[in-house]
C-alpha atoms as a PDB file:
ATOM      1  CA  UNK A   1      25.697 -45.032  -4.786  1.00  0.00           C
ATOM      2  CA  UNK A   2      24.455 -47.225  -7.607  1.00  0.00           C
ATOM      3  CA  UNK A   3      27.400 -48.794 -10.148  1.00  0.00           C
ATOM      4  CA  UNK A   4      26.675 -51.347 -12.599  1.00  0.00           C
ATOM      5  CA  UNK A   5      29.299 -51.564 -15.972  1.00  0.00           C
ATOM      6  CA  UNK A   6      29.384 -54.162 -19.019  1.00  0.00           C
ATOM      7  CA  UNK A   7      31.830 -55.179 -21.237  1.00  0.00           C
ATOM      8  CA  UNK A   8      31.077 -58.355 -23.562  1.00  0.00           C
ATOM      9  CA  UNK A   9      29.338 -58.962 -27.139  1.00  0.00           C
ATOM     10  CA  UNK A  10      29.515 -61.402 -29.493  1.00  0.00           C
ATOM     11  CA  UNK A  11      32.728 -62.884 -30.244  1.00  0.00           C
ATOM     12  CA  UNK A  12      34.466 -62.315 -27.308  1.00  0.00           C
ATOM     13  CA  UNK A  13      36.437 -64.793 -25.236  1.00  0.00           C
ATOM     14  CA  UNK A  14      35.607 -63.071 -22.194  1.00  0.00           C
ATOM     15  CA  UNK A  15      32.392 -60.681 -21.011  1.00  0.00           C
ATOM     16  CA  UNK A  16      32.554 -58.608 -17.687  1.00  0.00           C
ATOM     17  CA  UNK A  17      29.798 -57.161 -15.363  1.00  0.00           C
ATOM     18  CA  UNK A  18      30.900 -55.327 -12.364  1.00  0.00           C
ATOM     19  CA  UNK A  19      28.164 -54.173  -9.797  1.00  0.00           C
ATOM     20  CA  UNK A  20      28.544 -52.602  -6.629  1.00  0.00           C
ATOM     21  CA  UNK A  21      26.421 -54.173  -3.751  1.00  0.00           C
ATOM     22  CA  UNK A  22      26.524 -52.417  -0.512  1.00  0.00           C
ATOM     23  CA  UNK A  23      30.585 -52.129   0.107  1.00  0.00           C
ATOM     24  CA  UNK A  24      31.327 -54.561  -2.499  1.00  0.00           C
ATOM     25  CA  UNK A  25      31.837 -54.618  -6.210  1.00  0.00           C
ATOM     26  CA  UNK A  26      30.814 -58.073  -7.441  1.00  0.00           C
ATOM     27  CA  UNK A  27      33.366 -59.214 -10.097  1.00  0.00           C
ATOM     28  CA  UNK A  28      32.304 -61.150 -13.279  1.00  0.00           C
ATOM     29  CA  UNK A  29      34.942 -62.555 -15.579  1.00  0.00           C
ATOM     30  CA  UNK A  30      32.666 -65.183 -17.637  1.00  0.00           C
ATOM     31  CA  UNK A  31      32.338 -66.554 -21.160  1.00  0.00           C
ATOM     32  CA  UNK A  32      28.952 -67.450 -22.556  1.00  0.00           C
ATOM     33  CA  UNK A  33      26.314 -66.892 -19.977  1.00  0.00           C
ATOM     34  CA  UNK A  34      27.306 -65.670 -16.512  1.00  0.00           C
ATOM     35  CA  UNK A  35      26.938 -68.057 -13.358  1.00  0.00           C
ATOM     36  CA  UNK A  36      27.671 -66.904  -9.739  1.00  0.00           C
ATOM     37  CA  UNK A  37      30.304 -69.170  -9.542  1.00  0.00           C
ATOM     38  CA  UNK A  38      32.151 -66.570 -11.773  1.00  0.00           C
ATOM     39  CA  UNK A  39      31.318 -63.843  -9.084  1.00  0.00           C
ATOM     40  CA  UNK A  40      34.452 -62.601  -7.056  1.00  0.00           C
ATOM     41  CA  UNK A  41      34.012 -60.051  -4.647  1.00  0.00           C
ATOM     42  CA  UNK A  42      36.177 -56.821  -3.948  1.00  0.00           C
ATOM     43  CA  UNK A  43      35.270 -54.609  -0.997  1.00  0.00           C
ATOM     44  CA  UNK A  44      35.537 -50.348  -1.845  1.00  0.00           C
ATOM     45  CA  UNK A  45      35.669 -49.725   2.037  1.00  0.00           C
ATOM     46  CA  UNK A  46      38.587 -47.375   2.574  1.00  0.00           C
ATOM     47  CA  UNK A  47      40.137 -48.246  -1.084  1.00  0.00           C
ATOM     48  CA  UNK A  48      42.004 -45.403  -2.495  1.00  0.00           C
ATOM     49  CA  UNK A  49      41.601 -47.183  -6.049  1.00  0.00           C
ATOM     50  CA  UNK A  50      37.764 -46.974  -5.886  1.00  0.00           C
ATOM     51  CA  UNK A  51      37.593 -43.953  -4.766  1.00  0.00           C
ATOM     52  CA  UNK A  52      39.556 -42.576  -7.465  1.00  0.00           C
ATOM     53  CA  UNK A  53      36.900 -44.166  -9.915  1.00  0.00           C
ATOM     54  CA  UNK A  54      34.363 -42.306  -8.348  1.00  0.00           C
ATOM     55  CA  UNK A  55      36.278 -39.349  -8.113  1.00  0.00           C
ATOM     56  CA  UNK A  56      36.471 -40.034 -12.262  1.00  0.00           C
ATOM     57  CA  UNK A  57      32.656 -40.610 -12.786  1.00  0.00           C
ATOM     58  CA  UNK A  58      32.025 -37.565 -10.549  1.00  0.00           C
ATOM     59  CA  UNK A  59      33.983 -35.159 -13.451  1.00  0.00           C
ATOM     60  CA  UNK A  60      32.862 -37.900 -16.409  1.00  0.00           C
ATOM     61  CA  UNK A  61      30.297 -36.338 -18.542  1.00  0.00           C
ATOM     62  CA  UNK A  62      30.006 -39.069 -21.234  1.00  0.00           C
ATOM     63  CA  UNK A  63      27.383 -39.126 -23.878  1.00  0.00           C
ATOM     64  CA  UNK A  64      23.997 -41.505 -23.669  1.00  0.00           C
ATOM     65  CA  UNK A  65      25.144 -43.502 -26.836  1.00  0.00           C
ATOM     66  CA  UNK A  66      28.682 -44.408 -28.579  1.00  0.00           C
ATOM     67  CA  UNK A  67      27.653 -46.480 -31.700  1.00  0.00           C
ATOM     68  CA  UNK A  68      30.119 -47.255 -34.680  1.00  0.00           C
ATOM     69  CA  UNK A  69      27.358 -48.860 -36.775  1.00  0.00           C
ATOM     70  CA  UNK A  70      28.904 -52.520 -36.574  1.00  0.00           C
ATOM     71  CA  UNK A  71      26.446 -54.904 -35.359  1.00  0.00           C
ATOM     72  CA  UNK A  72      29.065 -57.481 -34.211  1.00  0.00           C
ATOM     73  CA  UNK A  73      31.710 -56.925 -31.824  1.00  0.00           C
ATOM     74  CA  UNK A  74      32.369 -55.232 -28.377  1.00  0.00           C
ATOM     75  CA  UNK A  75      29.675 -53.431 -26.340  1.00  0.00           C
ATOM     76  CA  UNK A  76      29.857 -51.801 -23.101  1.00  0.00           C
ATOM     77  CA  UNK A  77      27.120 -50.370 -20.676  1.00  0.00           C
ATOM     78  CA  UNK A  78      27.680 -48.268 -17.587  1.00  0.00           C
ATOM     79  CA  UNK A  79      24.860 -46.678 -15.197  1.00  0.00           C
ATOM     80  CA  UNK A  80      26.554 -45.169 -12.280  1.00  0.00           C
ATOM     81  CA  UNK A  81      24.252 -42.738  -9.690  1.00  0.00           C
ATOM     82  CA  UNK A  82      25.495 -41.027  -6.718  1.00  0.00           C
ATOM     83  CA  UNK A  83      26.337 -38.152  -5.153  1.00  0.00           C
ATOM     84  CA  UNK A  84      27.392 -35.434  -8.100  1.00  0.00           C
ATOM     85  CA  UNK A  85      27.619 -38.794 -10.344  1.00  0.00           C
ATOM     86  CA  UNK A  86      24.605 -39.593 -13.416  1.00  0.00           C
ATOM     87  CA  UNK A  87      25.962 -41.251 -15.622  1.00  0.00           C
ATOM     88  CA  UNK A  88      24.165 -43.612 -17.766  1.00  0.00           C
ATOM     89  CA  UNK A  89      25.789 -44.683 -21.209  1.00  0.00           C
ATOM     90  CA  UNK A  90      26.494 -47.404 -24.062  1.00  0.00           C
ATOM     91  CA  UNK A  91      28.808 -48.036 -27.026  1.00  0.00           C
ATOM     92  CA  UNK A  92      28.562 -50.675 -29.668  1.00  0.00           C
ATOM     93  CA  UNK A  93      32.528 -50.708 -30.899  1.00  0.00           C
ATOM     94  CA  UNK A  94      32.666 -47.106 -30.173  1.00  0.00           C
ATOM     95  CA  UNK A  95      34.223 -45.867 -26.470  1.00  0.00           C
ATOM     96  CA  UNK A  96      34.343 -41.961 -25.310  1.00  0.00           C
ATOM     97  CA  UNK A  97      37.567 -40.479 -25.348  1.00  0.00           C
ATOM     98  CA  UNK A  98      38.594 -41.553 -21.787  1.00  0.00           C
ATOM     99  CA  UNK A  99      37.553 -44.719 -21.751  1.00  0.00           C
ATOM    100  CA  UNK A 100      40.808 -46.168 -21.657  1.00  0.00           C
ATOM    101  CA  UNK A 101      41.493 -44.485 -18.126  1.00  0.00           C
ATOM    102  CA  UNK A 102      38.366 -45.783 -16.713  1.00  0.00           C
ATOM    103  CA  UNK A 103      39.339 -49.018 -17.638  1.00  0.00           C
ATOM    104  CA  UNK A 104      43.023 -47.714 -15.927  1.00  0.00           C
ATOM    105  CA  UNK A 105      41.432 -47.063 -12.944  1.00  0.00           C
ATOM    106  CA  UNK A 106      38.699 -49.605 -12.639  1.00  0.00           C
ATOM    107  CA  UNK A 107      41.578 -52.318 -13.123  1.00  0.00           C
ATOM    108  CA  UNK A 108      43.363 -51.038 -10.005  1.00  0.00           C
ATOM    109  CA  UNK A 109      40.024 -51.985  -7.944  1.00  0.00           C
ATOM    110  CA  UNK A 110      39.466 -55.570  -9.980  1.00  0.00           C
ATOM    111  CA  UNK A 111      42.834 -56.592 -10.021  1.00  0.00           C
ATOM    112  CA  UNK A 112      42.819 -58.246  -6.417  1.00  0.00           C
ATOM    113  CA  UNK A 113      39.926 -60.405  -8.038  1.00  0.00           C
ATOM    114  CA  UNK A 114      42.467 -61.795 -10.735  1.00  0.00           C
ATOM    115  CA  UNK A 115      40.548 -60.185 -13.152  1.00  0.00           C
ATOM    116  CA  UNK A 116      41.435 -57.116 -15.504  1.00  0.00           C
ATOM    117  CA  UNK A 117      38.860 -55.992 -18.062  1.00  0.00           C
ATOM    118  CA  UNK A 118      40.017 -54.832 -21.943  1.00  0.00           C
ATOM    119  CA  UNK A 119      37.871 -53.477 -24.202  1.00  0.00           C
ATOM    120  CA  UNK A 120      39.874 -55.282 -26.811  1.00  0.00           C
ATOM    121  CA  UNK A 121      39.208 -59.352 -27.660  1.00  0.00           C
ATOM    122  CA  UNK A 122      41.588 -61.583 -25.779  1.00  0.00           C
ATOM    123  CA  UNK A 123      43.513 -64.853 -27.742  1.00  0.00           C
ATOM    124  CA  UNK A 124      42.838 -66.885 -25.106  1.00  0.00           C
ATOM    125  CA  UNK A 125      43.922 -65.348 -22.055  1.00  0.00           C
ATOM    126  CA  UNK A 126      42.524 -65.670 -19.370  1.00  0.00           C
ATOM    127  CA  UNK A 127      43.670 -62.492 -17.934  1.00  0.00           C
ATOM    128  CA  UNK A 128      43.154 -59.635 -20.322  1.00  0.00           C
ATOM    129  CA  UNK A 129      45.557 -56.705 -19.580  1.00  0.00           C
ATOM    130  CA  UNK A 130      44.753 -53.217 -21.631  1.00  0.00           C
END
């Protein structure tokens, strides 16, 4: 299986890439440009909170493009491939409708990497909770 998701744009205190690399989803939590020093790593063997992620993207049947028309703002980018999963999509300030419980779920895998991903800007925080 292939997994690679993006949440970041311009103004943000915090960007995220998470990327799944053999048995492990590398974690980024950055601001500005990413460095591996931000990587964490979270293994998906036998985790019941992965596989109910990919239990999501196999029933998710999101569009190519979410776009608001604002240039500025939050953007997000996820291409996931795998057995009964294709999906390949991006918003610009614009989410599908169950985005928010992907985020749910995802969070339940990150969260042992101190990190938990909002589509919403942070004040600060280091640790951004939806």
């Amino acid at each position: 299986m292939t997994f690679d998701f993006y949440l970041g744009g311009y103004g943000r205190d915090h960007s995220y890439r998470i990327v799944l690399q053999d048995d492990n989803l590398v974690v980024s939590d950055y601001i500005g440009i990413p460095m591996p020093e931000h990587n964490e790593m979270v293994s998906v063997v036998k985790n019941e909170d992965w596989d109910r992620v990919v239990e999501f993207l196999t029933r998710c049947r999101w569009k190519r493009r979410y776009d608001s028309g604002i240039l500025d703002g939050t953007q997000f980018e996820i291409k996931a491939k795998g057995d009964a999963i294709n999906v390949n999509s991006y918003g610009s300030n614009a989410y599908p409708d169950d985005f928010d419980e992907f985020l749910t779920l995802l969070n339940r895998v990150v969260s042992v990497a101190g990190v938990e991903v909002s589509k919403s800007q942070s004040s600060g925080e280091a640790s951004l909770i939806p």
